[in-house]
C-alpha atoms as a PDB file:
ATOM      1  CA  UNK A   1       0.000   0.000   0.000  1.00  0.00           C
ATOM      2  CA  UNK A   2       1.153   3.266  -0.999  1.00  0.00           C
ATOM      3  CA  UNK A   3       1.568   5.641   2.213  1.00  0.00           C
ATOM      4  CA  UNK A   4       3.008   8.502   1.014  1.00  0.00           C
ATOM      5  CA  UNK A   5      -0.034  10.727   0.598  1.00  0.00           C
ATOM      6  CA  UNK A   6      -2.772  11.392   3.422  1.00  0.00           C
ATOM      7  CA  UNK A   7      -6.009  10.125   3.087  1.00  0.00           C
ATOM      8  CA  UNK A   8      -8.995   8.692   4.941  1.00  0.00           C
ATOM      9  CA  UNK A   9      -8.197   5.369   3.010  1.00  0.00           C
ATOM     10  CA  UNK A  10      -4.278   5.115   4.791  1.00  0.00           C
ATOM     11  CA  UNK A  11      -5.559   6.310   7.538  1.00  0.00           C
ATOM     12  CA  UNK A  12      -8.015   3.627   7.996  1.00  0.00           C
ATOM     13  CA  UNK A  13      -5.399   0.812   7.070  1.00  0.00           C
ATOM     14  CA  UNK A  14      -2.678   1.992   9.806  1.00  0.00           C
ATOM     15  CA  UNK A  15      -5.387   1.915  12.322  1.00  0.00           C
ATOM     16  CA  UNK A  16      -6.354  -1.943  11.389  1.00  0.00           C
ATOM     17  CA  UNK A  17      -2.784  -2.685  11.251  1.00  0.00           C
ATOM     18  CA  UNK A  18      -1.629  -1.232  14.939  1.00  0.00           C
ATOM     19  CA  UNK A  19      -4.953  -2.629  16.462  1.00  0.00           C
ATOM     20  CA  UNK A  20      -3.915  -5.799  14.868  1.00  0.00           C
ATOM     21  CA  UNK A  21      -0.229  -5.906  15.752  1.00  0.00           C
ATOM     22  CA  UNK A  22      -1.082  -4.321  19.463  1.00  0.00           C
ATOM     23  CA  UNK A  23      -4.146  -7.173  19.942  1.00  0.00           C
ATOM     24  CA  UNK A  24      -5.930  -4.147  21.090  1.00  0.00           C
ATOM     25  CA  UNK A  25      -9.241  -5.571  23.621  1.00  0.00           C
ATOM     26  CA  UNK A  26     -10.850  -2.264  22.744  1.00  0.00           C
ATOM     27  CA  UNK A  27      -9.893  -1.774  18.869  1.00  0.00           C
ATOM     28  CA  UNK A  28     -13.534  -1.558  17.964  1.00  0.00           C
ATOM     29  CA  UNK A  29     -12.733   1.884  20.425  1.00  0.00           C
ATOM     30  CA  UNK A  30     -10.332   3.580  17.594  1.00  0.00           C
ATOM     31  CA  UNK A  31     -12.016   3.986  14.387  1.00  0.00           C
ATOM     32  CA  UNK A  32     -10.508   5.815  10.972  1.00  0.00           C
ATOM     33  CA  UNK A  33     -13.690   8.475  11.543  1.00  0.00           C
ATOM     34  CA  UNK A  34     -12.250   9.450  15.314  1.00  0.00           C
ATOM     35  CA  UNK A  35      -9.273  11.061  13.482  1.00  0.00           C
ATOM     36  CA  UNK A  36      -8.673  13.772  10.693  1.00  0.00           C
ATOM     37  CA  UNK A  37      -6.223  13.933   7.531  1.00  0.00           C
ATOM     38  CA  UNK A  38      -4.087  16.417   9.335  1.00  0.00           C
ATOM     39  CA  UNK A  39      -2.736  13.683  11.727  1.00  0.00           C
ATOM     40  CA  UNK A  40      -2.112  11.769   9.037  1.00  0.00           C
ATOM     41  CA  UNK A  41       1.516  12.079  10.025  1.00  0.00           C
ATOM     42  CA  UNK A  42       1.615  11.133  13.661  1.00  0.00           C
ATOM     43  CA  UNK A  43      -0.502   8.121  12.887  1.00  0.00           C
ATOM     44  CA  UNK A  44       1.920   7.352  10.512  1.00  0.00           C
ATOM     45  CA  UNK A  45       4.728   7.711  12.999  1.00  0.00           C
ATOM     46  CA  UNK A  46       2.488   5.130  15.726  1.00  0.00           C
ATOM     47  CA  UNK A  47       2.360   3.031  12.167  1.00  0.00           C
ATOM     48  CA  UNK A  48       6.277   2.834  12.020  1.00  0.00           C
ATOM     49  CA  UNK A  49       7.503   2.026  15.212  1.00  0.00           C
ATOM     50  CA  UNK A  50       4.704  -0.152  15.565  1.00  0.00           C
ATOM     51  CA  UNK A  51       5.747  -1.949  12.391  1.00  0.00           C
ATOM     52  CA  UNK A  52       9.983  -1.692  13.744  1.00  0.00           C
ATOM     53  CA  UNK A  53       9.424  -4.209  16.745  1.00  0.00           C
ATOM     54  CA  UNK A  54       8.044  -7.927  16.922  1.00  0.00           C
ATOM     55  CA  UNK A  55       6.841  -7.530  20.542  1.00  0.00           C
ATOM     56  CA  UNK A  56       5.784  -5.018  22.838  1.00  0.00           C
ATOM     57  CA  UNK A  57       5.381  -4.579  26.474  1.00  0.00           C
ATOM     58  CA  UNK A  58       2.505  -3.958  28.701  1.00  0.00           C
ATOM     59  CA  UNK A  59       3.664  -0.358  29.127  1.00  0.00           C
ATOM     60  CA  UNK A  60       4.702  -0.073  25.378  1.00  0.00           C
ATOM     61  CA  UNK A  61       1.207  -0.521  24.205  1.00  0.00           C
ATOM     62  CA  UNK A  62      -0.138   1.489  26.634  1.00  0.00           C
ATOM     63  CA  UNK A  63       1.921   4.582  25.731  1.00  0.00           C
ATOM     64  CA  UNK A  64       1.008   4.223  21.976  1.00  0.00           C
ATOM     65  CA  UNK A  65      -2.823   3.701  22.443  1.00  0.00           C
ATOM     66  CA  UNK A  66      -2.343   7.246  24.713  1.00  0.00           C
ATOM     67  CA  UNK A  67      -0.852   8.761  21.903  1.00  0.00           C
ATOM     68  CA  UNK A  68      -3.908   7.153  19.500  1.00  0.00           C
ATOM     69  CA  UNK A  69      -6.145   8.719  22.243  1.00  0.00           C
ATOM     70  CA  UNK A  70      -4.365  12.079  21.943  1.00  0.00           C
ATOM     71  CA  UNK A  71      -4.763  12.220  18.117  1.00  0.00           C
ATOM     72  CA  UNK A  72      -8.822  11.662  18.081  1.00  0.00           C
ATOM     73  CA  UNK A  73     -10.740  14.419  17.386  1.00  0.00           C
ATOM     74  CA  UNK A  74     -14.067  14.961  20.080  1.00  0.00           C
ATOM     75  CA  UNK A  75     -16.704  13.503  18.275  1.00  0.00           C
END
């Protein structure tokens, strides 16, 4: 998948790929509608290091799902 542009469609497959690489309990909480184009870039960022490491600690995880948390918009 092509990454290098923003869109709703990117954004969307980052989110399914951290909530699948985290084994999120509460994935159905973080949906590609909870966040706009112009975080593309962070959520890109979570996307990388999530995709540099095999395994991730209790603490880890919960750091990066803050940071998801962070980036929603108030809906």
């Amino acid at each position: 998948m092509d990454l290098s542009h923003a869109s709703i469609t990117n954004i969307a497959y980052m989110l399914d790929e951290i909530k699948g690489k985290l084994k999120m309990a509460s994935a159905a909480a973080i949906k590609p509608e909870h966040f706009d184009e112009n975080q593309y870039e962070d959520i890109k960022d979570i996307y990388e290091i999530i995709n540099s490491k095999a395994n991730f600690s209790i603490s880890e995880i919960e750091q990066l799902v803050s940071e998801l948390g962070k980036l929603r918009k108030i809906v």
